[in-house]
C-alpha atoms as a PDB file:
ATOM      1  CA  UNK A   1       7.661  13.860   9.384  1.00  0.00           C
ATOM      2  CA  UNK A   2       7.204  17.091   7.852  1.00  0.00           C
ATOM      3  CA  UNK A   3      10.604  18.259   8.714  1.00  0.00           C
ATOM      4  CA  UNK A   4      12.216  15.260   7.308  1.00  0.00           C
ATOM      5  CA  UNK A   5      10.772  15.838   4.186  1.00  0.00           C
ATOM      6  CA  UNK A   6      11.530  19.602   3.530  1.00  0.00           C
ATOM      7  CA  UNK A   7      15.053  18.784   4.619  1.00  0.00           C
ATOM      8  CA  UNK A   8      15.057  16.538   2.115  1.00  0.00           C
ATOM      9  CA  UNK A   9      13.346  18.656  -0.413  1.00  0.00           C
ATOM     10  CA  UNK A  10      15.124  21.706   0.141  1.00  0.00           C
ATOM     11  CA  UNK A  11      18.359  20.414  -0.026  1.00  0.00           C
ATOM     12  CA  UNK A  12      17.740  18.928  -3.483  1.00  0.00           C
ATOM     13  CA  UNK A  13      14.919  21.139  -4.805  1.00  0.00           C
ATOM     14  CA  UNK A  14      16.863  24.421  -6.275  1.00  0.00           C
ATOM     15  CA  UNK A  15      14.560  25.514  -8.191  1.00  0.00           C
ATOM     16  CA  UNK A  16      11.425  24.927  -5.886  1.00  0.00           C
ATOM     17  CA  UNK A  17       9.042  28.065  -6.264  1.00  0.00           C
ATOM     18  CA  UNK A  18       6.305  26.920  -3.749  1.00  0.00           C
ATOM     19  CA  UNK A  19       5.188  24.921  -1.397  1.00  0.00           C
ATOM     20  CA  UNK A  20       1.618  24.871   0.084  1.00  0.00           C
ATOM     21  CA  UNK A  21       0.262  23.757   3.410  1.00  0.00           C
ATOM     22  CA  UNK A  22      -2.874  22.168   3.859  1.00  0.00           C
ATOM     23  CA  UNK A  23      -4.896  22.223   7.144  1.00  0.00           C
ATOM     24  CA  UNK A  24      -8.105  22.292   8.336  1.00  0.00           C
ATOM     25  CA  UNK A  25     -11.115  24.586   9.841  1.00  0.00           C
ATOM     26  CA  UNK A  26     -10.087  23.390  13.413  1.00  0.00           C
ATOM     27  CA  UNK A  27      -7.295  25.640  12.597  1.00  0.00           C
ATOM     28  CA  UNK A  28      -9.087  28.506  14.064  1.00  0.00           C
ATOM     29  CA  UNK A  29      -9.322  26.763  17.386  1.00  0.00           C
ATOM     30  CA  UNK A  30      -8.033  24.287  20.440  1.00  0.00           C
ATOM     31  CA  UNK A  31      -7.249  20.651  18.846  1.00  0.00           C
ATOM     32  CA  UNK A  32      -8.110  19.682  22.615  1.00  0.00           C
ATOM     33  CA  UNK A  33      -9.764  19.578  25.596  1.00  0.00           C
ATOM     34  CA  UNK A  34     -10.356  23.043  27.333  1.00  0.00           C
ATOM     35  CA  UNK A  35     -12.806  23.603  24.119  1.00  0.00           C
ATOM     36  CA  UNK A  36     -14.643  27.393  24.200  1.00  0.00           C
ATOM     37  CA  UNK A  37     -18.343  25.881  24.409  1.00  0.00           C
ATOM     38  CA  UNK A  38     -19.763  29.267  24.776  1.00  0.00           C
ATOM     39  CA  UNK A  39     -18.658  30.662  21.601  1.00  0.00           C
ATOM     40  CA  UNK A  40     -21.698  31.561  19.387  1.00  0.00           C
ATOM     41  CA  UNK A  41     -21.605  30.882  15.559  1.00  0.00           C
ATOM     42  CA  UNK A  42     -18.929  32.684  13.949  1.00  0.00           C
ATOM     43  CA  UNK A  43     -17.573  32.974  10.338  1.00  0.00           C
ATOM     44  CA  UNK A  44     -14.166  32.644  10.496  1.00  0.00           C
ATOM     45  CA  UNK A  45     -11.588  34.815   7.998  1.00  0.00           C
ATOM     46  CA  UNK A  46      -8.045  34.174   7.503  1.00  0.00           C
ATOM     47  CA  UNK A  47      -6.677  36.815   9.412  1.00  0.00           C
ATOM     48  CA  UNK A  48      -8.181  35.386  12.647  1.00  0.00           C
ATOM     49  CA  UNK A  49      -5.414  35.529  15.065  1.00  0.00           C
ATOM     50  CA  UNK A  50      -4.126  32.142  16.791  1.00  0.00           C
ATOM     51  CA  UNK A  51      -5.652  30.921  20.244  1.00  0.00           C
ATOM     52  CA  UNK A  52      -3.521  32.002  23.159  1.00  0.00           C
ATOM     53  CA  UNK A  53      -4.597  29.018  24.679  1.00  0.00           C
ATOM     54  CA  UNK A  54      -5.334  25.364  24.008  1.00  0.00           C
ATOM     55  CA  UNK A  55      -3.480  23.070  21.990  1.00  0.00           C
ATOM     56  CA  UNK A  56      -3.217  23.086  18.110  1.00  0.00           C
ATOM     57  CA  UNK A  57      -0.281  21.374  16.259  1.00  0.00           C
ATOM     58  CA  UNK A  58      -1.187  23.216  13.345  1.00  0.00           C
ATOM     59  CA  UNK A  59       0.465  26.480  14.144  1.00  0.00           C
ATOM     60  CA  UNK A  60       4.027  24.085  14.594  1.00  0.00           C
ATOM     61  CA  UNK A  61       3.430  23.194  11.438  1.00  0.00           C
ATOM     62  CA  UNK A  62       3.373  26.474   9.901  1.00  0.00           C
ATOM     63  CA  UNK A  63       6.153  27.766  11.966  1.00  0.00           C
ATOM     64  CA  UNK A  64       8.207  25.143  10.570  1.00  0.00           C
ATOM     65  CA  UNK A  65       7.575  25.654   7.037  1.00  0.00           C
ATOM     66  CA  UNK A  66       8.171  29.512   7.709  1.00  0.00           C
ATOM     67  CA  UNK A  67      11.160  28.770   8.814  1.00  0.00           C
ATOM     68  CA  UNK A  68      12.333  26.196   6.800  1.00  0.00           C
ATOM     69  CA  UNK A  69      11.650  28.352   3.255  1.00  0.00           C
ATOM     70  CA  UNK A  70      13.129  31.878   4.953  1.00  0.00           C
ATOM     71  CA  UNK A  71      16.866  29.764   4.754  1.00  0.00           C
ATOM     72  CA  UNK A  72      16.692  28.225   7.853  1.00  0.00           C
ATOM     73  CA  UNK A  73      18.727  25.011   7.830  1.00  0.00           C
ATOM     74  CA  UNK A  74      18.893  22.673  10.344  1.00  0.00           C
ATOM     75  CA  UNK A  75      21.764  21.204  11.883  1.00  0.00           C
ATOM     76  CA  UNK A  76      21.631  17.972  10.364  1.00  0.00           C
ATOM     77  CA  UNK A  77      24.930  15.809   9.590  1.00  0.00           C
ATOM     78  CA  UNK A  78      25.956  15.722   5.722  1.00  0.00           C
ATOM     79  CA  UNK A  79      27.778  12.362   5.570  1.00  0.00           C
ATOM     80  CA  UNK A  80      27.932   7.930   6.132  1.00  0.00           C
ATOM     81  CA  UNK A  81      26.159   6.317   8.627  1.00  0.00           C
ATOM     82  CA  UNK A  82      29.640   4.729   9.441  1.00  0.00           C
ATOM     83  CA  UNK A  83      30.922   7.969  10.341  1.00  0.00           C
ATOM     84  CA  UNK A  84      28.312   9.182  12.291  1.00  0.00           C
ATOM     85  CA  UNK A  85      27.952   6.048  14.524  1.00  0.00           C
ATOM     86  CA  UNK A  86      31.929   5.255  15.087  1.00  0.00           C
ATOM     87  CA  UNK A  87      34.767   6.684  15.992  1.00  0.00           C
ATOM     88  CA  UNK A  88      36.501   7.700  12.879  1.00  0.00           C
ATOM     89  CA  UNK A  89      38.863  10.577  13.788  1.00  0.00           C
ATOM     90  CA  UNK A  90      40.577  11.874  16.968  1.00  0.00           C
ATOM     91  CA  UNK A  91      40.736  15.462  17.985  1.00  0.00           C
ATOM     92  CA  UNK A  92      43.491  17.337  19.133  1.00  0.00           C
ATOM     93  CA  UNK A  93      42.723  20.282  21.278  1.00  0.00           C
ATOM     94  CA  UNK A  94      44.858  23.340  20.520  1.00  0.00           C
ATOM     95  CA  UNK A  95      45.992  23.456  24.068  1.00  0.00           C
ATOM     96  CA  UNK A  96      46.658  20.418  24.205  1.00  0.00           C
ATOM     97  CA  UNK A  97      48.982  20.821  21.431  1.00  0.00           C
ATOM     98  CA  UNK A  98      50.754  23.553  22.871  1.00  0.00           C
ATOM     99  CA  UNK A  99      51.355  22.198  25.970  1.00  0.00           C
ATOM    100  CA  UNK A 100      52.919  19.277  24.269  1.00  0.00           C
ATOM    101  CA  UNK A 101      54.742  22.047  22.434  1.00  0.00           C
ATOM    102  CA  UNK A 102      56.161  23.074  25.592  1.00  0.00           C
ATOM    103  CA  UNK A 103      56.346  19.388  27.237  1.00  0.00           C
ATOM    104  CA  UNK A 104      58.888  18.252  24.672  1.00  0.00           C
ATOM    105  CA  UNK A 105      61.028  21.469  24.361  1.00  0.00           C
ATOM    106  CA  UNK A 106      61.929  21.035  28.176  1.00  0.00           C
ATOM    107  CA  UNK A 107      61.679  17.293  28.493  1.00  0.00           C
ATOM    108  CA  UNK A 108      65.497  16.935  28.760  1.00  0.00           C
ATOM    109  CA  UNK A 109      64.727  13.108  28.792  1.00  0.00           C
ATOM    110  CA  UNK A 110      63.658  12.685  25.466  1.00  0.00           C
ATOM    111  CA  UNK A 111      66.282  14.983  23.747  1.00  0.00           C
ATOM    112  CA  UNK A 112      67.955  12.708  20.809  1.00  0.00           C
ATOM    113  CA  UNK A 113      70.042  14.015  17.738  1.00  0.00           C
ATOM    114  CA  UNK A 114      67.384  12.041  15.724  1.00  0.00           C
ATOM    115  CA  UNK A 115      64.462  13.625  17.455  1.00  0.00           C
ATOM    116  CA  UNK A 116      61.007  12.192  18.380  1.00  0.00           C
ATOM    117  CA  UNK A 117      58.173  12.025  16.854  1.00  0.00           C
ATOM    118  CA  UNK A 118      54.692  11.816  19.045  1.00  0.00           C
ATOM    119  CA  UNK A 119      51.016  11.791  18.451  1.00  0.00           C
ATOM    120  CA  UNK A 120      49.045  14.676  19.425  1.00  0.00           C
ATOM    121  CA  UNK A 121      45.451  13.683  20.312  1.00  0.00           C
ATOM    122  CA  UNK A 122      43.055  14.453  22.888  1.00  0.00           C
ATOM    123  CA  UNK A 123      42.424  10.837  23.914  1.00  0.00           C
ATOM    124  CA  UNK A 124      39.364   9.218  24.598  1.00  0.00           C
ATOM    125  CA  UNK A 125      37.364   8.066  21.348  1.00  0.00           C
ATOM    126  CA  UNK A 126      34.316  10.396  20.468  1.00  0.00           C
ATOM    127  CA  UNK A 127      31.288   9.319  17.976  1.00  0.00           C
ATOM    128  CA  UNK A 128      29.752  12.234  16.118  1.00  0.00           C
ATOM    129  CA  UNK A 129      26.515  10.802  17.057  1.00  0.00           C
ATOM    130  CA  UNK A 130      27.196  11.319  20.550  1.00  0.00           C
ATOM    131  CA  UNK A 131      27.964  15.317  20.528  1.00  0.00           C
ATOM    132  CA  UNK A 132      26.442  16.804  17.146  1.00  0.00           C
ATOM    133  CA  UNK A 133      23.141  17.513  19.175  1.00  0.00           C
ATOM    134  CA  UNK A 134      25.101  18.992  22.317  1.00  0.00           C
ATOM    135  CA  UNK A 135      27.030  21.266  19.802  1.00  0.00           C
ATOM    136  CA  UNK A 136      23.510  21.976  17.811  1.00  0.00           C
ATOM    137  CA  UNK A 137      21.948  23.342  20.741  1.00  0.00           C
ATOM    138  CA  UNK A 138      24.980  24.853  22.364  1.00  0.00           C
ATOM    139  CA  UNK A 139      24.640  26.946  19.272  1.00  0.00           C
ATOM    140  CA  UNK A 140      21.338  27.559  19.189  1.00  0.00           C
ATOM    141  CA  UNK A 141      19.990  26.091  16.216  1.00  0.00           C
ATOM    142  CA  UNK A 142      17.187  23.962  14.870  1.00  0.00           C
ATOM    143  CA  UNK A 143      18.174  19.649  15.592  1.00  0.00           C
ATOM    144  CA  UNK A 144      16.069  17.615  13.588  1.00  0.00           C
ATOM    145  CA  UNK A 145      15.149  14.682  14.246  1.00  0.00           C
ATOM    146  CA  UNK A 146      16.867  12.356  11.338  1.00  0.00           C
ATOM    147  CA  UNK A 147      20.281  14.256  11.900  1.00  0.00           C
ATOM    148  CA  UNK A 148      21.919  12.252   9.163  1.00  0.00           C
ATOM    149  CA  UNK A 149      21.267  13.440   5.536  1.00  0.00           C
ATOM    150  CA  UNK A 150      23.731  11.002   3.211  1.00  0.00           C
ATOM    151  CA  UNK A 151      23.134  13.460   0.437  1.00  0.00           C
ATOM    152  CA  UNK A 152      23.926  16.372   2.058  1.00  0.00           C
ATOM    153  CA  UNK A 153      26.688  18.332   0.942  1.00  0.00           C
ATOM    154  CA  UNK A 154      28.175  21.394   3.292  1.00  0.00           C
ATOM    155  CA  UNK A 155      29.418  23.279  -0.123  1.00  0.00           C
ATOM    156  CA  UNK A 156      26.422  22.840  -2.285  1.00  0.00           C
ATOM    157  CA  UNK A 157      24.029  24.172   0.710  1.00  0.00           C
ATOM    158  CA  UNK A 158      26.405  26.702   1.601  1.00  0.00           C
ATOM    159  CA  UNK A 159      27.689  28.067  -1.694  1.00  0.00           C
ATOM    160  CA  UNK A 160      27.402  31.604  -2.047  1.00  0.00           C
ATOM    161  CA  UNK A 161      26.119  32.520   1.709  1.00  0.00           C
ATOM    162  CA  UNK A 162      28.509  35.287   2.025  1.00  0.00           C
ATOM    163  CA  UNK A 163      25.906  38.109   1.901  1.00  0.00           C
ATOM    164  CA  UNK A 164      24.064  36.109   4.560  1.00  0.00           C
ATOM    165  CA  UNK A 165      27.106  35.669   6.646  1.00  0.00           C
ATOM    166  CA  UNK A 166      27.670  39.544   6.325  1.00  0.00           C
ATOM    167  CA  UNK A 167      23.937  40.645   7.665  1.00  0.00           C
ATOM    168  CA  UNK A 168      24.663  37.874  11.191  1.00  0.00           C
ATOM    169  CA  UNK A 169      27.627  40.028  11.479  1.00  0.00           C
ATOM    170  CA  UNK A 170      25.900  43.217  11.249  1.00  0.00           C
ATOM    171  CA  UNK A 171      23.021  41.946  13.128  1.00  0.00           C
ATOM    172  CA  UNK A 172      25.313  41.032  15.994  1.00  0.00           C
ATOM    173  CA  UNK A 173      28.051  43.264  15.742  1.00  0.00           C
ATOM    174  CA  UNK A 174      30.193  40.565  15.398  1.00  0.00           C
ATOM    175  CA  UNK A 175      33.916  40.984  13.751  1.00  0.00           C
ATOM    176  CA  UNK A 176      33.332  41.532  10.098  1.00  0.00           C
ATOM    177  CA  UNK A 177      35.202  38.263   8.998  1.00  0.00           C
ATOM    178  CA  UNK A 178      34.229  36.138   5.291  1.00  0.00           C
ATOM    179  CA  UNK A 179      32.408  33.118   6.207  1.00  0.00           C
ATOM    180  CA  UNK A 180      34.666  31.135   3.661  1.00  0.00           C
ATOM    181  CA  UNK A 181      37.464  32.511   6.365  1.00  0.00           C
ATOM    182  CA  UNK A 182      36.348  30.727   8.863  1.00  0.00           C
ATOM    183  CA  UNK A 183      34.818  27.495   7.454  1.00  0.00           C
ATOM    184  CA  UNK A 184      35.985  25.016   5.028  1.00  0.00           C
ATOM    185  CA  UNK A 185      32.898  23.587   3.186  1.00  0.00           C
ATOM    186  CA  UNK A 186      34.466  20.926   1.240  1.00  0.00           C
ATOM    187  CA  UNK A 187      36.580  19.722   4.253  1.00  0.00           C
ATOM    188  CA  UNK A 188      33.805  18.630   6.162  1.00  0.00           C
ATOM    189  CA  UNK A 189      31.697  17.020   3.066  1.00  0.00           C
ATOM    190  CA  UNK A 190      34.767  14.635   2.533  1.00  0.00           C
ATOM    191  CA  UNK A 191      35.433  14.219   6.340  1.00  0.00           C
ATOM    192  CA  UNK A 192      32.263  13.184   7.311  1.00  0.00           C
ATOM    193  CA  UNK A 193      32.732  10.439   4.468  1.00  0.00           C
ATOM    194  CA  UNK A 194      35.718   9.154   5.428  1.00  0.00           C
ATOM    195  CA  UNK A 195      36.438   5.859   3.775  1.00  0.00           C
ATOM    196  CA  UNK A 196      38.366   4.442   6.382  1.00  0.00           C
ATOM    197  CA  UNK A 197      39.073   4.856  10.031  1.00  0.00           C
ATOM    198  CA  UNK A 198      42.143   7.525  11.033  1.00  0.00           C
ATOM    199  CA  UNK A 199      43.233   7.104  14.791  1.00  0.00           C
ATOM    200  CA  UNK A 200      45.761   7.459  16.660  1.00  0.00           C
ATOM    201  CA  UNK A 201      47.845   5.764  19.798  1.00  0.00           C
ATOM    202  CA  UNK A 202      49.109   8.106  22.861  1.00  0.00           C
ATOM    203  CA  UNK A 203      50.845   5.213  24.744  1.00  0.00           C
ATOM    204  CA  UNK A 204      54.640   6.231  23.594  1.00  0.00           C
ATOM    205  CA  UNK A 205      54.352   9.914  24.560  1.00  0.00           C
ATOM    206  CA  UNK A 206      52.087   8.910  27.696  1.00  0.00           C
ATOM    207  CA  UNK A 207      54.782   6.015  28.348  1.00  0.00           C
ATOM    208  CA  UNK A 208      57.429   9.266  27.961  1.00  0.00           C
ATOM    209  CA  UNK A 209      55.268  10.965  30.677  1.00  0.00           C
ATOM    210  CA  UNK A 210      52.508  13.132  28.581  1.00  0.00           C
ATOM    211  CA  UNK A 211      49.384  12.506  30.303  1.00  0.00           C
ATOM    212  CA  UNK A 212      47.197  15.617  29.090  1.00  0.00           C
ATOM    213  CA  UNK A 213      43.648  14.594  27.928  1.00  0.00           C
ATOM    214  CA  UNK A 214      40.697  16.270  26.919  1.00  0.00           C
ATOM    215  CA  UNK A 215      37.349  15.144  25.861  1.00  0.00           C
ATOM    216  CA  UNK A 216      36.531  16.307  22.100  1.00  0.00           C
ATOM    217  CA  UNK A 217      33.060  17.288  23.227  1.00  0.00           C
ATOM    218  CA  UNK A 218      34.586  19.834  26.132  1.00  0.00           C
ATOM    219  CA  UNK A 219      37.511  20.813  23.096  1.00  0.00           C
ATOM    220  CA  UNK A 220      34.489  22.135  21.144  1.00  0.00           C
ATOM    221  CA  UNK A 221      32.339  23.478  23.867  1.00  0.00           C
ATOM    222  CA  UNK A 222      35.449  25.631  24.846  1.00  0.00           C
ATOM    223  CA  UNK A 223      36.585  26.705  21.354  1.00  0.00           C
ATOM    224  CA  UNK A 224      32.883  28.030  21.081  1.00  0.00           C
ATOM    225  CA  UNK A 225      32.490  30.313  24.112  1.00  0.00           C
ATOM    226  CA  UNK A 226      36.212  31.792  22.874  1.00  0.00           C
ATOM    227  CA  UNK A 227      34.896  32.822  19.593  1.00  0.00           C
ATOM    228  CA  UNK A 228      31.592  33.935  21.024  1.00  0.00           C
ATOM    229  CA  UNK A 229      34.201  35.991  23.434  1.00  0.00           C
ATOM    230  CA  UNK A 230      36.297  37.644  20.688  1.00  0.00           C
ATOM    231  CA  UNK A 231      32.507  38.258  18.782  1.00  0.00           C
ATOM    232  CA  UNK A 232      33.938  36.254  15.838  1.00  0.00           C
ATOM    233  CA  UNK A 233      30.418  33.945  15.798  1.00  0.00           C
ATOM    234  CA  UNK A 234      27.019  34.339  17.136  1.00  0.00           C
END
């Protein structure tokens, strides 16, 4: 609940110069059962240190809001329910693509003076709903619960990141790239609110005897590992 409502918050509040949270005394000690019975009376201060042991949901709590207010954003999706729950787009692998590439420059079957045209797409359908947390934790990164934020906008929440781009690199010894380089910001706030579906058919260059597939999900997965490879990302 807590989380929801930051996300919310922080995404909107600009200007926001604090944020308090409020617990309790119990936060000096196990929520549950073990309890230390044998303690005597003590006066606890502020600096007491956490209990290694036990359970107390307070200390999540103030993790979270630690986290959330040092810049930390989750992975949530900035865009339409619609778009999110159906298959709006296809994806073409770039292997994929170059095979075809290579498919139709020796296919001496399908050589015309007019020439051919033929889709390009991986094949089956794919819902971002289905893969966003897959690719969130593939990454390593905070998936919230409510992973659809309507009001989110990639540009607004990313707008002028570059310094934090450039300590990641640093941090990692990554190649020094600019993060506006290697993402586009306002591509994926007005593709993830697509106003209408965009797919397309492989049955003429299937029926012409392309049968390459790949699943989108895989596409991604793959396209990750190579960058973390060539030390282009995290």
């Amino acid at each position: 609940m807590m989380s929801n409502a930051l996300d919310s918050l922080l995404s909107n509040a600009k200007n926001l110069k604090h944020v308090s949270l409020q617990t309790g005394t119990k936060h000096y000690v196990s929520l549950q059962a073990p309890f230390d019975e044998q303690k005597k009376l003590y006066y606890y201060k502020e600096e007491f240190p956490r209990m290694s042991s036990g359970t107390n949901f307070y200390y999540a709590l103030e993790d979270l809001l630690i986290e959330k207010l040092n810049g930390k954003i989750p992975f949530v999706f900035g865009g339409t329910k619609e778009c999110w729950e159906e298959p709006y787009i296809d994806g073409s692998d770039a292997r994929l693509v170059a095979d075809q590439h290579i498919w139709a420059a020796t296919k001496s079957s399908i050589v015309s003076t007019n020439g051919q045209a033929f889709n390009s797409i991986n094949g089956p359908s794919f819902t971002w709903k289905e893969i966003w947390p897959i690719v969130g934790k593939k990454l390593g990164v905070q998936v919230p619960q409510e992973m659809v934020v309507g009001n989110f906008l990639y540009s607004k929440a990313m707008f002028e990141k570059q310094q934090v781009w450039e300590e990641i690199v640093e941090e990692n010894g990554l190649v020094k790239t600019k993060v506006e380089n290697l993402a586009n910001w306002e591509f994926l706030d007005a593709l993830f609110r697509f106003p209408f579906k965009l797919m397309g058919s492989r049955d003429k260059v299937e029926e012409f005897g392309f049968g390459a597939r790949y699943k989108t999900l895989n596409s991604i997965l793959y396209w990750i590992d190579c960058m973390r490879d060539e030390k282009v990302i995290p």
